[in-house]
C-alpha atoms as a PDB file:
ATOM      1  CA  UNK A   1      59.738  75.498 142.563  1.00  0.00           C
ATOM      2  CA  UNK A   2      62.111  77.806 140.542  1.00  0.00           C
ATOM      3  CA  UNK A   3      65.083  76.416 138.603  1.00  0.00           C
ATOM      4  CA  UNK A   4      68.508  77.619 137.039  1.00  0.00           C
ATOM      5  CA  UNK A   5      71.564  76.761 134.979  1.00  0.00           C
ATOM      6  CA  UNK A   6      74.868  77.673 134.573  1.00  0.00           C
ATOM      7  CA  UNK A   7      73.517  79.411 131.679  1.00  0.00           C
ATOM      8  CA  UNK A   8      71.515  81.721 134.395  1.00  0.00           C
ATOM      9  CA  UNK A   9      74.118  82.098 137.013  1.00  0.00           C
ATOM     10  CA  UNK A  10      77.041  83.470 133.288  1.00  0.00           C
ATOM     11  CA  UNK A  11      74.546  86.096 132.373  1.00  0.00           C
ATOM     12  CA  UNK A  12      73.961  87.550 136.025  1.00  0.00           C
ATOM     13  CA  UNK A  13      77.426  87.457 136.861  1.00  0.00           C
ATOM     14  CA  UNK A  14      78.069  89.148 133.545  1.00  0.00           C
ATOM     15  CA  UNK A  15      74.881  91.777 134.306  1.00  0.00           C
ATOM     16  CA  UNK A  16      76.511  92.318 137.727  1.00  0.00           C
ATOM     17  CA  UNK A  17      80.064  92.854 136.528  1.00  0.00           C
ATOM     18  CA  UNK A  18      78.707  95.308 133.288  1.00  0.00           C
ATOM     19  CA  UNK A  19      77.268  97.027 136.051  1.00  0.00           C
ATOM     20  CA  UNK A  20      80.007  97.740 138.503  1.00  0.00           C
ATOM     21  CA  UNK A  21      80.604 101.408 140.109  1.00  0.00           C
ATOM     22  CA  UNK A  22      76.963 101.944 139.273  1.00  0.00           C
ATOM     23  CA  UNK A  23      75.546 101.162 142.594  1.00  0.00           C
ATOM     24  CA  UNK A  24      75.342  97.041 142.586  1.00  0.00           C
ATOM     25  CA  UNK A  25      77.265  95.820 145.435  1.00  0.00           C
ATOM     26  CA  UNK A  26      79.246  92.856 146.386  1.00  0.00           C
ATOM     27  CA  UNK A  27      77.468  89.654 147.884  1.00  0.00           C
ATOM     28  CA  UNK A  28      76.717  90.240 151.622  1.00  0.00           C
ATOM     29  CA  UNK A  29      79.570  89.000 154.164  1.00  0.00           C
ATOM     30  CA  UNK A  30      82.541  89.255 151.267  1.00  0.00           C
ATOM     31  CA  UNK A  31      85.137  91.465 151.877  1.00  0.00           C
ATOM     32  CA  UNK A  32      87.292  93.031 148.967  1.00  0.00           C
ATOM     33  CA  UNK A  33      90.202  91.061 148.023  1.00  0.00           C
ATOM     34  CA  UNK A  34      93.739  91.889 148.542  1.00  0.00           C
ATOM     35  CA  UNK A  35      94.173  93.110 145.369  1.00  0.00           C
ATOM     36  CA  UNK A  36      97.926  94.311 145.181  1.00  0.00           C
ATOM     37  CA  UNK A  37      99.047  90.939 146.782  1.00  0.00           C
ATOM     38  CA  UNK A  38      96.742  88.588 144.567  1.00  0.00           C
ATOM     39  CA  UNK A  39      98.706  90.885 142.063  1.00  0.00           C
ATOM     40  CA  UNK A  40     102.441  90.169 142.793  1.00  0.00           C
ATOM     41  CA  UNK A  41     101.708  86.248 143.000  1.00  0.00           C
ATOM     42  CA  UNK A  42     100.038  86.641 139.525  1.00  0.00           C
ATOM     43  CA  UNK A  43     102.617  88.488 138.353  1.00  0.00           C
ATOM     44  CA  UNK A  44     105.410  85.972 140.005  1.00  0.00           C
ATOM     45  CA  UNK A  45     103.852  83.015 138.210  1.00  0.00           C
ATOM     46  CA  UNK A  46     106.028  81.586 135.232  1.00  0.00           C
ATOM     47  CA  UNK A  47     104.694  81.677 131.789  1.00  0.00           C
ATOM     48  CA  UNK A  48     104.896  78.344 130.049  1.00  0.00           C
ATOM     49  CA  UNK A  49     107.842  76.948 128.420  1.00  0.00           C
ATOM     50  CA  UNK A  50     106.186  76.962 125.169  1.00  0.00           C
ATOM     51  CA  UNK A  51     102.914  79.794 124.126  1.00  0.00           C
ATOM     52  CA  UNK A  52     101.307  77.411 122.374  1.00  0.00           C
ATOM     53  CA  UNK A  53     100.572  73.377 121.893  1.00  0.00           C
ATOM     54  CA  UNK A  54      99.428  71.205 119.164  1.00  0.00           C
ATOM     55  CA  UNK A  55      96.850  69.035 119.185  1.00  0.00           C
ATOM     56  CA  UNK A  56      96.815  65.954 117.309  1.00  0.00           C
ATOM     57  CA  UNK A  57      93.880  64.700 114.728  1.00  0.00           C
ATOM     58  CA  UNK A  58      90.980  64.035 117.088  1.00  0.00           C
ATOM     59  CA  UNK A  59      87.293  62.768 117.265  1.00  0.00           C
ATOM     60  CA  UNK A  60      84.669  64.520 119.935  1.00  0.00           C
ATOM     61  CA  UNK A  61      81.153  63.884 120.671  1.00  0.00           C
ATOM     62  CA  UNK A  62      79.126  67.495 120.491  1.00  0.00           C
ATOM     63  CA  UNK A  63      75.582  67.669 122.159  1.00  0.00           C
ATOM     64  CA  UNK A  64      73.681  64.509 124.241  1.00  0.00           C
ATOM     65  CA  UNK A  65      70.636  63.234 124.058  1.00  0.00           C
ATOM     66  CA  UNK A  66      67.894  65.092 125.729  1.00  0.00           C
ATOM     67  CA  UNK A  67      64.646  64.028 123.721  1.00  0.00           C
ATOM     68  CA  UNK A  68      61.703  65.718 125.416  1.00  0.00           C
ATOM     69  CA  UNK A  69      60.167  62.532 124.948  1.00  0.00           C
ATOM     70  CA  UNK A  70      62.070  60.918 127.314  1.00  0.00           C
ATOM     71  CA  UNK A  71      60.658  63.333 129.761  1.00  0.00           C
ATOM     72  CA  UNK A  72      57.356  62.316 129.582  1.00  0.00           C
ATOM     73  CA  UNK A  73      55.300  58.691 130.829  1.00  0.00           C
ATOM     74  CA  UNK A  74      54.946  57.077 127.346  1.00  0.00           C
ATOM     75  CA  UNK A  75      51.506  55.568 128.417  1.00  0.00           C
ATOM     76  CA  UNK A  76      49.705  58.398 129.712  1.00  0.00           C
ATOM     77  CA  UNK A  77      51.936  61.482 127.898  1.00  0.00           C
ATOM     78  CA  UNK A  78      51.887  63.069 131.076  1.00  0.00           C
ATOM     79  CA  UNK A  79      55.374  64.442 132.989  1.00  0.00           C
ATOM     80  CA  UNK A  80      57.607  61.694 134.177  1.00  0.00           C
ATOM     81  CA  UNK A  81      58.574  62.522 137.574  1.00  0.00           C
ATOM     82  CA  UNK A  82      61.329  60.025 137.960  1.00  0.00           C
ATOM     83  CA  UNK A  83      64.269  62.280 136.512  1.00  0.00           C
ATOM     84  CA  UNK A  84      67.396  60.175 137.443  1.00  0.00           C
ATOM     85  CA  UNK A  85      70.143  60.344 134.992  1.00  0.00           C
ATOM     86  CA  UNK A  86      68.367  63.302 133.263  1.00  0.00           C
ATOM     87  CA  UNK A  87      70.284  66.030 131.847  1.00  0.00           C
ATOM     88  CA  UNK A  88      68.986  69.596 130.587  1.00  0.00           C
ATOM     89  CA  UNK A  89      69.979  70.253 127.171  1.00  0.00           C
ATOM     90  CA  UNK A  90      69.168  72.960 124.414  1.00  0.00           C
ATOM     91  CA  UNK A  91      67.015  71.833 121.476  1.00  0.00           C
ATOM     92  CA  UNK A  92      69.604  72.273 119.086  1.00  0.00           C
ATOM     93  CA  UNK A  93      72.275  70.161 121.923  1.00  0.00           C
ATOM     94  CA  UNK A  94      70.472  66.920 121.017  1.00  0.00           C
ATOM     95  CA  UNK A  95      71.196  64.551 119.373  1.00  0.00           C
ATOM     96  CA  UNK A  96      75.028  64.118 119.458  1.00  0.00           C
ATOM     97  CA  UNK A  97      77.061  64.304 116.822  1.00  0.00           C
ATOM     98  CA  UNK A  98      80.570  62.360 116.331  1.00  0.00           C
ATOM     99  CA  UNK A  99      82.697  65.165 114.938  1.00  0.00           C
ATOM    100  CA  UNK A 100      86.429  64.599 113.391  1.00  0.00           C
ATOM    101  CA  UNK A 101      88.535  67.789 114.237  1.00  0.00           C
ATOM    102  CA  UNK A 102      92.041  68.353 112.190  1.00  0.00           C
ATOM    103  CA  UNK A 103      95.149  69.100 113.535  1.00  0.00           C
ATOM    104  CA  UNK A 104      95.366  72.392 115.190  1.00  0.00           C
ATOM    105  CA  UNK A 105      97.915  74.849 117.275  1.00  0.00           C
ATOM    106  CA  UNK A 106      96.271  76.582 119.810  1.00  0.00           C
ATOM    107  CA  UNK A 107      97.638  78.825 122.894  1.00  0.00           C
ATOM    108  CA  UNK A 108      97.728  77.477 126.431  1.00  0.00           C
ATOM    109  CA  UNK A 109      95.847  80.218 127.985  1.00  0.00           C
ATOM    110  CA  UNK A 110      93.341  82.968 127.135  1.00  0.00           C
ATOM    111  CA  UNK A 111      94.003  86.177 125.322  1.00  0.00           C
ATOM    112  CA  UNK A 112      94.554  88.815 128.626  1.00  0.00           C
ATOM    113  CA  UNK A 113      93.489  91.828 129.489  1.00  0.00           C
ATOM    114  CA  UNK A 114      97.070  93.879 129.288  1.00  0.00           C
ATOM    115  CA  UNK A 115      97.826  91.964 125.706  1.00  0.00           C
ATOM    116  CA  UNK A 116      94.277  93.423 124.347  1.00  0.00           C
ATOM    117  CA  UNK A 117      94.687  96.541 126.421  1.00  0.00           C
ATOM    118  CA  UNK A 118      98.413  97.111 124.073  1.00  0.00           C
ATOM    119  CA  UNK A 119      96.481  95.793 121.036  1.00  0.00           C
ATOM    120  CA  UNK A 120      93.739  98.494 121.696  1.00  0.00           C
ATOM    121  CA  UNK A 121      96.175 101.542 122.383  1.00  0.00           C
ATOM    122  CA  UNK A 122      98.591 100.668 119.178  1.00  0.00           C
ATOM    123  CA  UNK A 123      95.140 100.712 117.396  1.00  0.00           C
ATOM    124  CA  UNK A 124      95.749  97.978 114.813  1.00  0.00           C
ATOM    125  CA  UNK A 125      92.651  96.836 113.969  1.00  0.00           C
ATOM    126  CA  UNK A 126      90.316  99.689 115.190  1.00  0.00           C
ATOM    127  CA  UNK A 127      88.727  98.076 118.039  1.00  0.00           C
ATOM    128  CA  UNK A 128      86.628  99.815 120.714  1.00  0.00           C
ATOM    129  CA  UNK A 129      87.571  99.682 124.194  1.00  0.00           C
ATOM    130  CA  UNK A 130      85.884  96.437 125.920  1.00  0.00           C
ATOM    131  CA  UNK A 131      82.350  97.827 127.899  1.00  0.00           C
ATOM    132  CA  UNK A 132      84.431  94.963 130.609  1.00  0.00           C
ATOM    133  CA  UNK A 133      86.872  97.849 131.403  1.00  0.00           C
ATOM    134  CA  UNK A 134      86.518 102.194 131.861  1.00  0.00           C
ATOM    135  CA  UNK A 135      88.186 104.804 131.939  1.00  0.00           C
ATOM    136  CA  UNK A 136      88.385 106.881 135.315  1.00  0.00           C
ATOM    137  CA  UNK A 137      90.793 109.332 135.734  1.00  0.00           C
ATOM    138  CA  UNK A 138      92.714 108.972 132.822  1.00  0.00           C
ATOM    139  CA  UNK A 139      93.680 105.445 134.009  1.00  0.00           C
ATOM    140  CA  UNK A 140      92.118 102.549 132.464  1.00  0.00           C
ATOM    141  CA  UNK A 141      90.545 100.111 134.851  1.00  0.00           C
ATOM    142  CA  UNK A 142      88.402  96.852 135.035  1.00  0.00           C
ATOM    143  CA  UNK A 143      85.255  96.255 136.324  1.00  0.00           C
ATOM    144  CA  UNK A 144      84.548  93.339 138.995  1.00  0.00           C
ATOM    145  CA  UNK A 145      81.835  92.822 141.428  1.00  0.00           C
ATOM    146  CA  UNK A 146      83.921  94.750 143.850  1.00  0.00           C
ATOM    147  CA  UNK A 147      83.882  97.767 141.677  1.00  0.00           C
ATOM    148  CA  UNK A 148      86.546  98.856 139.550  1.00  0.00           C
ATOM    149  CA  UNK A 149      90.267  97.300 139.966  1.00  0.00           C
ATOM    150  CA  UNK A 150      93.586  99.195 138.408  1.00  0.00           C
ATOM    151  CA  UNK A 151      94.753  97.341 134.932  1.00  0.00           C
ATOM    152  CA  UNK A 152      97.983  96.474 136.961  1.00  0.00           C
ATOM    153  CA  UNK A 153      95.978  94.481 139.133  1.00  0.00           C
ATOM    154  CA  UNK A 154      94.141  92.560 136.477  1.00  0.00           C
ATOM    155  CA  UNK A 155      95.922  92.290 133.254  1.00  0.00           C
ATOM    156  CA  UNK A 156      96.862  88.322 133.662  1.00  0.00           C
ATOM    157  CA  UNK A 157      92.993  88.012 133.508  1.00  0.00           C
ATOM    158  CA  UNK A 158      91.040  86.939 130.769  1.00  0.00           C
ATOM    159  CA  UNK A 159      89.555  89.612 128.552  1.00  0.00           C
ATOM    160  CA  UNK A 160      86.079  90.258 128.404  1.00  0.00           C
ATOM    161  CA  UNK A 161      85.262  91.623 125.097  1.00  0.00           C
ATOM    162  CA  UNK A 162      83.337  90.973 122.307  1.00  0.00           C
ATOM    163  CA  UNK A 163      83.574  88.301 119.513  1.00  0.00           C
ATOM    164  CA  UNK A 164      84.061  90.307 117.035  1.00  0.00           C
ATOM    165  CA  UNK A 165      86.410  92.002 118.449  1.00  0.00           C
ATOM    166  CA  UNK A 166      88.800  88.956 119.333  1.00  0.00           C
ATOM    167  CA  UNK A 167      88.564  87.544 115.957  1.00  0.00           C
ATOM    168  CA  UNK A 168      90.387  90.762 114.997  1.00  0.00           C
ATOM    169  CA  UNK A 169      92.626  90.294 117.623  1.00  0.00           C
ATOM    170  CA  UNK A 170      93.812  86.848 116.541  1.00  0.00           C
ATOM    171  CA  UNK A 171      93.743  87.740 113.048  1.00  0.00           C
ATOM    172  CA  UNK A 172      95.819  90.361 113.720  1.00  0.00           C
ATOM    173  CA  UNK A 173      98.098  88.111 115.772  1.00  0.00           C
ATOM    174  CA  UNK A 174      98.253  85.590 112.753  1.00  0.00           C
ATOM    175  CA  UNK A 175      96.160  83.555 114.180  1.00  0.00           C
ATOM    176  CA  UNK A 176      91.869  83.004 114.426  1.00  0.00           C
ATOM    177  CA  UNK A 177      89.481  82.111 117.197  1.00  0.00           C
ATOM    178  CA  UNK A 178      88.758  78.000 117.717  1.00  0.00           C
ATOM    179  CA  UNK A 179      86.046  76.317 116.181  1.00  0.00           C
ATOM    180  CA  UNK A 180      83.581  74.427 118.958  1.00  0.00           C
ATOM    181  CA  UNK A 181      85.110  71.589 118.389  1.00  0.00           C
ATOM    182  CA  UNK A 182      88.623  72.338 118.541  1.00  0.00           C
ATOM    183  CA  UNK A 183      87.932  74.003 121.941  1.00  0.00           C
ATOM    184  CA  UNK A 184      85.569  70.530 122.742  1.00  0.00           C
ATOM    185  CA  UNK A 185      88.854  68.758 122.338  1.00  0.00           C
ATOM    186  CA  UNK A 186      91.289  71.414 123.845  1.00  0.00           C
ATOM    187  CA  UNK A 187      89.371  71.493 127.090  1.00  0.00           C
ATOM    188  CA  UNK A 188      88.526  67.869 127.560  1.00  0.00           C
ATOM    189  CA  UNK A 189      92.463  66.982 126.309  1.00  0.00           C
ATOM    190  CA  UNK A 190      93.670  68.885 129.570  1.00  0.00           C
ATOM    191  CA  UNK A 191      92.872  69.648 133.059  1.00  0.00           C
ATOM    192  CA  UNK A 192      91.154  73.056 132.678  1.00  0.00           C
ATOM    193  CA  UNK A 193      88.044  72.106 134.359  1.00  0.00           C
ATOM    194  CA  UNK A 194      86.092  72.807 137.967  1.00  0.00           C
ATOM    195  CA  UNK A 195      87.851  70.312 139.815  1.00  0.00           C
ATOM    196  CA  UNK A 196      91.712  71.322 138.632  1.00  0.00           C
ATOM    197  CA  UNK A 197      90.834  74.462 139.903  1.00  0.00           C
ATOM    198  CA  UNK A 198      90.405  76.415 136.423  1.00  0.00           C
ATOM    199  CA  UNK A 199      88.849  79.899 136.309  1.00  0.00           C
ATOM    200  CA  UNK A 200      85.244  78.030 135.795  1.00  0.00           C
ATOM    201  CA  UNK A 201      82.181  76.949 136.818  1.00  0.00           C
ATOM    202  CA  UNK A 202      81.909  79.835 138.939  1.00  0.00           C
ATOM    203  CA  UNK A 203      84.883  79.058 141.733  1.00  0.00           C
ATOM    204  CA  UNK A 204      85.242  82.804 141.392  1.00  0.00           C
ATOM    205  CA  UNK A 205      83.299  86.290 141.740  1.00  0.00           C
ATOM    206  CA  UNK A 206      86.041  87.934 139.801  1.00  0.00           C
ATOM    207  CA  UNK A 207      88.059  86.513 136.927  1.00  0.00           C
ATOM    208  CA  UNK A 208      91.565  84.848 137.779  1.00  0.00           C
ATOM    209  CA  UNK A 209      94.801  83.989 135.901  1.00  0.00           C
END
């Protein structure tokens, strides 16, 4: 029997995408999106009334518990096959920890690619073009699993760039990247998840607004 995770599933999708216009192609039976009119109802959709929000003093539970002991028959040692209610964890994911997070600003939505793509070109804090985009033509462009897509089309997207290299970026904006658990709280304060339809869990073969 062969298992995966989500953890899997990120780093192919992220193989596949470093890889496009080199030959990979899309899944079998998907066409190419409309690209230029997924790009004037992104471009049509109102910013918020306010960049950024502030989140109150809070208290968030990091890791589970996932003792490998509870994965085996404590008479015999051997593998317990009755795996209800069992989650897969990392080893350093157990045990949780209560964590107390301080008051913090933080902006609504990721940094995009056409802010980072103006922060790259003005050259502020010498950072290298993402390996998520290339140039062809002159013209800078993004990769997907469809193969490369204008920066018109996808500059409400997230950016795809190193860590580094976004720590400059807030830094530069005044700002710094969120702690784990800031962003713990942040995404389990709103509806950013699967089910409201957020660009995760892999709703998506290409990034989104």
């Amino acid at each position: 029997m062969f298992y995966t995770n989500s953890y899997d599933v990120q780093t192919l999708l992220y193989m596949l995408i470093q890889r496009a216009g080199s030959g990979t192609l899309p899944p079998p039976g998907f066409t190419s999106p409309p690209w230029s009119l997924l790009a004037d109802q992104w471009a049509s959709i109102p910013t918020p009334s306010s960049p950024t929000v502030l989140i109150p003093r809070s208290k968030v539970v990091l890791g589970h518990q996932d003792s490998e002991r509870d994965d085996k028959n404590t008479d015999n040692g051997e593998p317990n096959l009755d795996i209800q209610g069992h989650t897969f964890g990392w080893d350093n994911e157990s045990p949780p920890r209560p964590t107390e997070v301080a008051p913090f600003r933080a902006n609504w939505r990721c940094v995009t690619n056409g802010e980072f793509e103006r922060f790259w070109k003005e050259g502020e804090g010498g950072v290298a073009m993402p390996t998520s985009w290339v140039e062809e033509n002159g013209e800078v462009k993004v990769r997907t699993m469809y193969g490369f897509v204008p920066m018109h089309v996808a500059e409400h997207w997230p950016v795809l760039t190193s860590y580094d290299d976004l720590a400059i970026y807030a830094k530069a904006k005044g700002g710094r990247l969120p702690t784990e658990p800031e962003l713990r709280v942040f995404l389990d304060m709103y509806d950013v998840g699967h089910e409201g339809g957020a660009n995760i869990a892999f709703r998506h073969w290409h990034p989104v607004p």
